[in-house]
PDB file of N, CA and C in Angstrom:
ATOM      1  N   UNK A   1       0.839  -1.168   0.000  1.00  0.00           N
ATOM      2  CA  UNK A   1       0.000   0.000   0.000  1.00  0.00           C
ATOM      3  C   UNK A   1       0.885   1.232   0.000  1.00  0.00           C
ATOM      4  N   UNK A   2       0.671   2.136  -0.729  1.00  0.00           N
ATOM      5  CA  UNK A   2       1.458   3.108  -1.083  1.00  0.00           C
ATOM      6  C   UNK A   2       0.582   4.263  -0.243  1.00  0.00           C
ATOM      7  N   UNK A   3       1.384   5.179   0.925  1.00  0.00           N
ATOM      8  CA  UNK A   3       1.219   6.093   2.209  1.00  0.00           C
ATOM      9  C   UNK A   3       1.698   6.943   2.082  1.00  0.00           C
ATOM     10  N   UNK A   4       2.363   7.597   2.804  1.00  0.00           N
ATOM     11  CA  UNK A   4       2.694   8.926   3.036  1.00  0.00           C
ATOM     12  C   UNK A   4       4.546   8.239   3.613  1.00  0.00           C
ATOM     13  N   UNK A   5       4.416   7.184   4.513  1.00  0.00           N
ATOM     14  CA  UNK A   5       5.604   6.671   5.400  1.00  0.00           C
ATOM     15  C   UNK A   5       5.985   5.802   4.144  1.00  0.00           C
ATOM     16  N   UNK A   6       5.440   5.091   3.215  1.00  0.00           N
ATOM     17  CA  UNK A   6       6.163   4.741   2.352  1.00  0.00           C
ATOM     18  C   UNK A   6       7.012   5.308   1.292  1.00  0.00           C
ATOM     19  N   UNK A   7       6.239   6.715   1.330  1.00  0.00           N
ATOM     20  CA  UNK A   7       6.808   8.147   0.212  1.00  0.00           C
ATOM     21  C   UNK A   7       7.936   8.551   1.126  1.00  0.00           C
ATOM     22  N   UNK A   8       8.078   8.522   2.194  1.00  0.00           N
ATOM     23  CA  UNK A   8       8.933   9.343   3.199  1.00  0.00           C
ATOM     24  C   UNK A   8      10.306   8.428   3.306  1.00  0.00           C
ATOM     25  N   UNK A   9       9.932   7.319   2.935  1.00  0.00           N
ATOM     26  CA  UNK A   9      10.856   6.145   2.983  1.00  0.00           C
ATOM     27  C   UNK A   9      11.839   6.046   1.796  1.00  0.00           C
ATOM     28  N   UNK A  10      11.024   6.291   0.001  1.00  0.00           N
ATOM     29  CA  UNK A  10      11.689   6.489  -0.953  1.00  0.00           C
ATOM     30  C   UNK A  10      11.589   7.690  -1.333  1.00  0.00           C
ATOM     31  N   UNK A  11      13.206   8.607  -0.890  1.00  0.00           N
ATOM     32  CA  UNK A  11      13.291   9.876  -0.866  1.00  0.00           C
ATOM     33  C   UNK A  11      13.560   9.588  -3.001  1.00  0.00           C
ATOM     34  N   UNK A  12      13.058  11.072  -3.149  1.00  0.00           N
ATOM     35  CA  UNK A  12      12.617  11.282  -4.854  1.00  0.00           C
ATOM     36  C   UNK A  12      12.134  10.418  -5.675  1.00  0.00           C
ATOM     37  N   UNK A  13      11.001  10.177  -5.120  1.00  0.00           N
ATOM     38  CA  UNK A  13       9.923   9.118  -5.399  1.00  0.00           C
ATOM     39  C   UNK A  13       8.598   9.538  -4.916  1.00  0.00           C
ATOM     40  N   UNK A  14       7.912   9.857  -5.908  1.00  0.00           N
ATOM     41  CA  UNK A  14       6.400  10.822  -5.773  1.00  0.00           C
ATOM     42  C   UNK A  14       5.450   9.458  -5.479  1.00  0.00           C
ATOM     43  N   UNK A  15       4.691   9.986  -4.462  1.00  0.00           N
ATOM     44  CA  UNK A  15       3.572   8.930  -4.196  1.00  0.00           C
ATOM     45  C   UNK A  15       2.810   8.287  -5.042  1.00  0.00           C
ATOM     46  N   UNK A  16       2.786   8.992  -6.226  1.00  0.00           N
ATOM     47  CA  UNK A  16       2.155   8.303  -7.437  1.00  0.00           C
ATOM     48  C   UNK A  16       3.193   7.551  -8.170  1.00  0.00           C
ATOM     49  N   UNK A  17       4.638   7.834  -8.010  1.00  0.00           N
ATOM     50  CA  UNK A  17       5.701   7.093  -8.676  1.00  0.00           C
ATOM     51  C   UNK A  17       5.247   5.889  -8.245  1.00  0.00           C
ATOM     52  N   UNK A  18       5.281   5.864  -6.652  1.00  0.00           N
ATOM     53  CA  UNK A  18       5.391   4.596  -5.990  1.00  0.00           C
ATOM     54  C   UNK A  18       3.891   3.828  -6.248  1.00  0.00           C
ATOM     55  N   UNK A  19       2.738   4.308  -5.925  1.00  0.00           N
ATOM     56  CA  UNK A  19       1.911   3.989  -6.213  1.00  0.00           C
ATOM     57  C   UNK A  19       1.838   2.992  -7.521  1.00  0.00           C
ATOM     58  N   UNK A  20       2.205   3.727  -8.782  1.00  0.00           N
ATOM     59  CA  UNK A  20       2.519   2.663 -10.707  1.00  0.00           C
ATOM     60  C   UNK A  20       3.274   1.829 -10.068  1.00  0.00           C
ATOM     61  N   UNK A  21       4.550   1.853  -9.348  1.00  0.00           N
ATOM     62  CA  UNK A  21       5.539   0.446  -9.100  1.00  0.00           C
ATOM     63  C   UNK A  21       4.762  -0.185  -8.220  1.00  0.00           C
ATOM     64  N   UNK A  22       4.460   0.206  -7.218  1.00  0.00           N
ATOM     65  CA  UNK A  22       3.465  -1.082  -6.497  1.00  0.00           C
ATOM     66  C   UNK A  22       2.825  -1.942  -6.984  1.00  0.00           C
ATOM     67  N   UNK A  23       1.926  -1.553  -8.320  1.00  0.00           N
ATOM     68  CA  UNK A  23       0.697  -2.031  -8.634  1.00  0.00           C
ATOM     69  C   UNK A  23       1.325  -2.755  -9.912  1.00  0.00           C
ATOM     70  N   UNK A  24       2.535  -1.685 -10.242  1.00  0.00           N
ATOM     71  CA  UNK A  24       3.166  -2.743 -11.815  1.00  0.00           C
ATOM     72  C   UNK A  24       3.637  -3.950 -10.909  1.00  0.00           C
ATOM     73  N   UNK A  25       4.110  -3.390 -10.005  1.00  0.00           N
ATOM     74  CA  UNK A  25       4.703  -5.054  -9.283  1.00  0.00           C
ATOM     75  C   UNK A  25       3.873  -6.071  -8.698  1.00  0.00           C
ATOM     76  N   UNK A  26       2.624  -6.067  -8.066  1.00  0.00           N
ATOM     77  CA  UNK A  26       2.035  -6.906  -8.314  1.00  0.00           C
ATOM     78  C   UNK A  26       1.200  -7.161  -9.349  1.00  0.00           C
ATOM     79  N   UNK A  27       1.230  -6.939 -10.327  1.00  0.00           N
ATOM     80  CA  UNK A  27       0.516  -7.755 -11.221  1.00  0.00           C
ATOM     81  C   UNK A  27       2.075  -8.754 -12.223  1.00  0.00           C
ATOM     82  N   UNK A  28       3.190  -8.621 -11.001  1.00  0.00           N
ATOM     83  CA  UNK A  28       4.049  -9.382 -11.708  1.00  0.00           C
ATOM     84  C   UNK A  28       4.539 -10.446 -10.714  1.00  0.00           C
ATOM     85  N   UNK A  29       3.507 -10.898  -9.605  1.00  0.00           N
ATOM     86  CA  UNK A  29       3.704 -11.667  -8.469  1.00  0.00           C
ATOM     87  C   UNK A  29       2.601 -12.498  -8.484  1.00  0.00           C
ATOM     88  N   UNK A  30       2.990 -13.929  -8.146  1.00  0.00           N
ATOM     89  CA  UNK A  30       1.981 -14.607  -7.774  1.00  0.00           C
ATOM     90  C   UNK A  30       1.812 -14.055  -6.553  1.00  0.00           C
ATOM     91  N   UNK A  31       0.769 -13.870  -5.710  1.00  0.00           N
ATOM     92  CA  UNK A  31       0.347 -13.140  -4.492  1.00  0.00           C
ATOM     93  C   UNK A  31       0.161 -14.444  -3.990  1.00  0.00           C
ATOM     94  N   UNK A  32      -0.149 -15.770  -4.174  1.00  0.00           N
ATOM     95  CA  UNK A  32      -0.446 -16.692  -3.355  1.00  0.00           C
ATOM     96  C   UNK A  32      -1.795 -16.792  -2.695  1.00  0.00           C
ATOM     97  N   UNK A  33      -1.918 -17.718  -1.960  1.00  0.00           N
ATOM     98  CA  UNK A  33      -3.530 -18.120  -1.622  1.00  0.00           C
ATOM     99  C   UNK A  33      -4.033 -17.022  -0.743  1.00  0.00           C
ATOM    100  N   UNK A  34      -5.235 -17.201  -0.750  1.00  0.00           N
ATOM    101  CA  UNK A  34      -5.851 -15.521  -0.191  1.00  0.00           C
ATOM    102  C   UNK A  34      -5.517 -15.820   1.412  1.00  0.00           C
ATOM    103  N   UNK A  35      -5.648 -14.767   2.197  1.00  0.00           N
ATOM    104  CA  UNK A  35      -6.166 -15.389   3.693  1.00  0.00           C
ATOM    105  C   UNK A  35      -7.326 -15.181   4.062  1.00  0.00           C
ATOM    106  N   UNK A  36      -7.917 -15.687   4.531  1.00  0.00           N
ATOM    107  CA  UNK A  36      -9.287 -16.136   5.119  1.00  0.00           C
ATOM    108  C   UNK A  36      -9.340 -15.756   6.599  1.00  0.00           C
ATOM    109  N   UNK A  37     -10.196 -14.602   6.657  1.00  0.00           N
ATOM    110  CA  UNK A  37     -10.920 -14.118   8.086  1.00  0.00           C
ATOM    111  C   UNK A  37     -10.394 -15.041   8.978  1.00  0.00           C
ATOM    112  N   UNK A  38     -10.496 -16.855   8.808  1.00  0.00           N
ATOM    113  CA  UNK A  38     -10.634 -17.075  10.386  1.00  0.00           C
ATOM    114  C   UNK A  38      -9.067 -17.047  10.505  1.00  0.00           C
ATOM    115  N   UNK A  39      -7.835 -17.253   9.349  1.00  0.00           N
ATOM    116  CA  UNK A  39      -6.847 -17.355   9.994  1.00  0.00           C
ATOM    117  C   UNK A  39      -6.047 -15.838  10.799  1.00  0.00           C
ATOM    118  N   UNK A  40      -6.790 -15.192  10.564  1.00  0.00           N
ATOM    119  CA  UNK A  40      -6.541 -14.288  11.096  1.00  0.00           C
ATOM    120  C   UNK A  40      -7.071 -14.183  12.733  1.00  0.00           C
ATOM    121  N   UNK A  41      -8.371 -14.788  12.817  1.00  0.00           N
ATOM    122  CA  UNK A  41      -8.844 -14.944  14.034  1.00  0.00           C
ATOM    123  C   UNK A  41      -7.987 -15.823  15.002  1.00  0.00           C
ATOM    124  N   UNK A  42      -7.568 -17.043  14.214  1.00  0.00           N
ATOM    125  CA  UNK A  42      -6.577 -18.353  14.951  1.00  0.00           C
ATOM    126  C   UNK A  42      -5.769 -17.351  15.503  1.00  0.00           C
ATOM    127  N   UNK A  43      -4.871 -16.380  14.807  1.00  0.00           N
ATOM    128  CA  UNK A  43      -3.702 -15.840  15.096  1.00  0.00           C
ATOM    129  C   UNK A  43      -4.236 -15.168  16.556  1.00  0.00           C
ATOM    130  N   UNK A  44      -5.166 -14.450  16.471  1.00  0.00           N
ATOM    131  CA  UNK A  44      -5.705 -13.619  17.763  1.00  0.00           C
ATOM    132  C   UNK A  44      -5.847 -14.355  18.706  1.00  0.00           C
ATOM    133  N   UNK A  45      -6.364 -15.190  18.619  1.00  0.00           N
ATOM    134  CA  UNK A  45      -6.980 -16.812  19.746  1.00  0.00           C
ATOM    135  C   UNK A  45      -5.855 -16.994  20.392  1.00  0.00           C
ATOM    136  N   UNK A  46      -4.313 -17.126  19.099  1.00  0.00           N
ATOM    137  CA  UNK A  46      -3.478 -18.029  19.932  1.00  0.00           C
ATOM    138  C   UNK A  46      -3.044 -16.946  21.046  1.00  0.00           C
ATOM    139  N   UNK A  47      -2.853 -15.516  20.266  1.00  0.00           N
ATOM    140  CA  UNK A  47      -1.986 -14.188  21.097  1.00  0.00           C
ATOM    141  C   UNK A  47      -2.937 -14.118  22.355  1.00  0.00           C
ATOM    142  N   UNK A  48      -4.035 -14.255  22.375  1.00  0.00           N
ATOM    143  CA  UNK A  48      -4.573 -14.018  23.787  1.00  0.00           C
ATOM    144  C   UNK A  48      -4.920 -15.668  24.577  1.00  0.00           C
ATOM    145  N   UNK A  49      -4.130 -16.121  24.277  1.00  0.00           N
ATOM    146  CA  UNK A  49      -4.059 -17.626  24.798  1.00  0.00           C
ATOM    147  C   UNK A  49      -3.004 -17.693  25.916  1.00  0.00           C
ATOM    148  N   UNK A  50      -2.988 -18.529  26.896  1.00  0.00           N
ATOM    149  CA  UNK A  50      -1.764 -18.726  27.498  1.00  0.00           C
ATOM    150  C   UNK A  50      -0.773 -19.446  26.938  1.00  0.00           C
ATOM    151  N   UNK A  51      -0.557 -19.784  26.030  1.00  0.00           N
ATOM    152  CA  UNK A  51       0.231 -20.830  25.196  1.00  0.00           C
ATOM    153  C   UNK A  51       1.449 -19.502  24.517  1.00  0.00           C
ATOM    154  N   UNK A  52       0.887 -18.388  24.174  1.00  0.00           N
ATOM    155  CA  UNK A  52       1.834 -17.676  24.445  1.00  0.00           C
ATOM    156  C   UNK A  52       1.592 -16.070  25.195  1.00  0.00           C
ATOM    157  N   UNK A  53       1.917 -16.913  26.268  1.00  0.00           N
ATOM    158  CA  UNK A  53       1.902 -15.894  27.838  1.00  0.00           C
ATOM    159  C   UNK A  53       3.752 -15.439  27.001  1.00  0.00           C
ATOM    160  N   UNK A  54       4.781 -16.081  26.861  1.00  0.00           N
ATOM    161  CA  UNK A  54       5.752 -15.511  26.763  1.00  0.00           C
ATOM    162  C   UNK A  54       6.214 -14.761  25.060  1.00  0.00           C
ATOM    163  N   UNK A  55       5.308 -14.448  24.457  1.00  0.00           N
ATOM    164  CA  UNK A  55       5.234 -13.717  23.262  1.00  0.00           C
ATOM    165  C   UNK A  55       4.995 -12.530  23.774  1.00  0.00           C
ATOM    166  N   UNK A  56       5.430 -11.025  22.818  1.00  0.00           N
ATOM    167  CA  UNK A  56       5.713  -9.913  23.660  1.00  0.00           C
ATOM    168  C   UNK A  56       6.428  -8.935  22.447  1.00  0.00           C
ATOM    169  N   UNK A  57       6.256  -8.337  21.890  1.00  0.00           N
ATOM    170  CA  UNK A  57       6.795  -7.274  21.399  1.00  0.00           C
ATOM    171  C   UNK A  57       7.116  -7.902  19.889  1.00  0.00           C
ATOM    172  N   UNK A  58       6.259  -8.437  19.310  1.00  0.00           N
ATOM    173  CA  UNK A  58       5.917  -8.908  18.154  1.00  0.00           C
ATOM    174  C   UNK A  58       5.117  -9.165  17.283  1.00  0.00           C
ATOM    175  N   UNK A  59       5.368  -8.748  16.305  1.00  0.00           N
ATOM    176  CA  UNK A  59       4.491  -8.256  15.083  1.00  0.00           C
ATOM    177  C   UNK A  59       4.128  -9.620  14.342  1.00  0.00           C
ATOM    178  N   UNK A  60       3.017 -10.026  15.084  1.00  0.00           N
ATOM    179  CA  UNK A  60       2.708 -11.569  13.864  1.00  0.00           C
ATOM    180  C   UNK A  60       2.011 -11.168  12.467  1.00  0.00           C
ATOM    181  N   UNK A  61       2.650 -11.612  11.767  1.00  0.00           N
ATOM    182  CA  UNK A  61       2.059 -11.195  10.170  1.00  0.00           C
ATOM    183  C   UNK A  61       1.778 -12.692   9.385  1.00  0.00           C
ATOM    184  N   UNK A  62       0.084 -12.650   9.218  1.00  0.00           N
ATOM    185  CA  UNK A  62      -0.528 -13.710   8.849  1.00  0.00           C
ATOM    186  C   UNK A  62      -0.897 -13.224   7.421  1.00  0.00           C
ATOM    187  N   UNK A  63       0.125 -13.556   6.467  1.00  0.00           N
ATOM    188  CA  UNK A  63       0.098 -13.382   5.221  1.00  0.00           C
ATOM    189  C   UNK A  63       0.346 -14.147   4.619  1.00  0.00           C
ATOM    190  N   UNK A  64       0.762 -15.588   4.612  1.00  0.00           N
ATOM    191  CA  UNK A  64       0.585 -16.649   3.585  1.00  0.00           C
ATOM    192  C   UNK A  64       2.318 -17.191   3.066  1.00  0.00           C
ATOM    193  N   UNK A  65       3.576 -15.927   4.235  1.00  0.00           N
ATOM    194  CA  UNK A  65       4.608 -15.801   3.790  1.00  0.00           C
ATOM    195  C   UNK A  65       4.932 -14.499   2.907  1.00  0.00           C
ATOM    196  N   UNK A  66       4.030 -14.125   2.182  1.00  0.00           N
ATOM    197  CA  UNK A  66       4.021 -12.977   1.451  1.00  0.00           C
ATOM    198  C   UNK A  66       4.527 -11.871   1.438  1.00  0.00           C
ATOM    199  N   UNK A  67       5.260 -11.349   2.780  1.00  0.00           N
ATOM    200  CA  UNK A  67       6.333 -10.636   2.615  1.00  0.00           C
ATOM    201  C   UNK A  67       7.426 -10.966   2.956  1.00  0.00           C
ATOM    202  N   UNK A  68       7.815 -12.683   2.765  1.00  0.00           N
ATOM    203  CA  UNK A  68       9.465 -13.083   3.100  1.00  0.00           C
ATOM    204  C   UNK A  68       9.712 -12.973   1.641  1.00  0.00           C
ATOM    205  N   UNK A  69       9.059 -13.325   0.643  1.00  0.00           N
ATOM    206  CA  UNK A  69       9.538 -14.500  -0.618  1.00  0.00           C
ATOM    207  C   UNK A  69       9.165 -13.166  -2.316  1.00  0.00           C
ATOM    208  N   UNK A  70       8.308 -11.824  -1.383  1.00  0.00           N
ATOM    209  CA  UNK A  70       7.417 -11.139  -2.877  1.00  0.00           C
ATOM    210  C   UNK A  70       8.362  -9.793  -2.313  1.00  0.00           C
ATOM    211  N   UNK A  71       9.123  -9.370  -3.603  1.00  0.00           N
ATOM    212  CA  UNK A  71       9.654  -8.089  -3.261  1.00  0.00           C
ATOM    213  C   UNK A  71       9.006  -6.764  -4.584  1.00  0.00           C
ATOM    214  N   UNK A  72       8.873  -5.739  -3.678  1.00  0.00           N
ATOM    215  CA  UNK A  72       8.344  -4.583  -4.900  1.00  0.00           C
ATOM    216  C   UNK A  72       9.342  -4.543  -5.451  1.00  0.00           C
ATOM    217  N   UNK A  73       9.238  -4.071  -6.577  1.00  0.00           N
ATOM    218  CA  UNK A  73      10.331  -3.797  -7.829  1.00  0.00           C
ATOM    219  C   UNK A  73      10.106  -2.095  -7.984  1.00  0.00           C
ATOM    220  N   UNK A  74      11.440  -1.578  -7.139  1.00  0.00           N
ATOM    221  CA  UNK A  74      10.916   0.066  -7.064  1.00  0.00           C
ATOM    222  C   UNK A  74      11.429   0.707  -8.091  1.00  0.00           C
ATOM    223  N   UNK A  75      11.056   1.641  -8.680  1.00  0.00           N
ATOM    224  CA  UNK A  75      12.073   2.953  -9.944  1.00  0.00           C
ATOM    225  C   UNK A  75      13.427   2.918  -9.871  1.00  0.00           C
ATOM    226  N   UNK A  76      14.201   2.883 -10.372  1.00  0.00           N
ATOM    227  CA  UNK A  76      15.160   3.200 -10.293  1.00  0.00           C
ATOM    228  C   UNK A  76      15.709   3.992 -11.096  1.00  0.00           C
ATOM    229  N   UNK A  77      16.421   5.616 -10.520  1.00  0.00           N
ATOM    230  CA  UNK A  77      16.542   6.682 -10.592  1.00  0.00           C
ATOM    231  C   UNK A  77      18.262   6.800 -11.408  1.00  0.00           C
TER     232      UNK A  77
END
């Protein structure tokens, strides 16, 4: 998703620059299987579970892997 913190991030790179590379870049990614409401719910279940009482200052990202393996393809200047 192309923001304001993502514009702020690629200095001389107009939000609409970034915006065309985002969108040229995924339509050049398999995005992979969708996620589905409940796995998102599992994830919540487990975080307020005691199973992890010792989890803590972490960002769980229930995306399918999708941002280890899919990289934007930004302008290059």
């Amino acid at each position: 998703m192309a923001t304001r913190l993502a514009e702020e991030a690629s200095p001389g790179v107009s939000l609409e620059e970034l915006k065309r590379a985002m969108a040229a870049s995924m339509e050049q990614v398999d995005a992979g299987p969708l996620i589905d409401p409940e796995d998102v719910a599992r994830a919540a279940v487990f975080l307020a579970s005691d199973e992890a009482r010792y989890v803590n200052g972490h960002n769980l990202v229930v995306d399918c892997g999708f941002t280890v393996g899919k990289l934007f393809k930004m302008p290059q200047n």
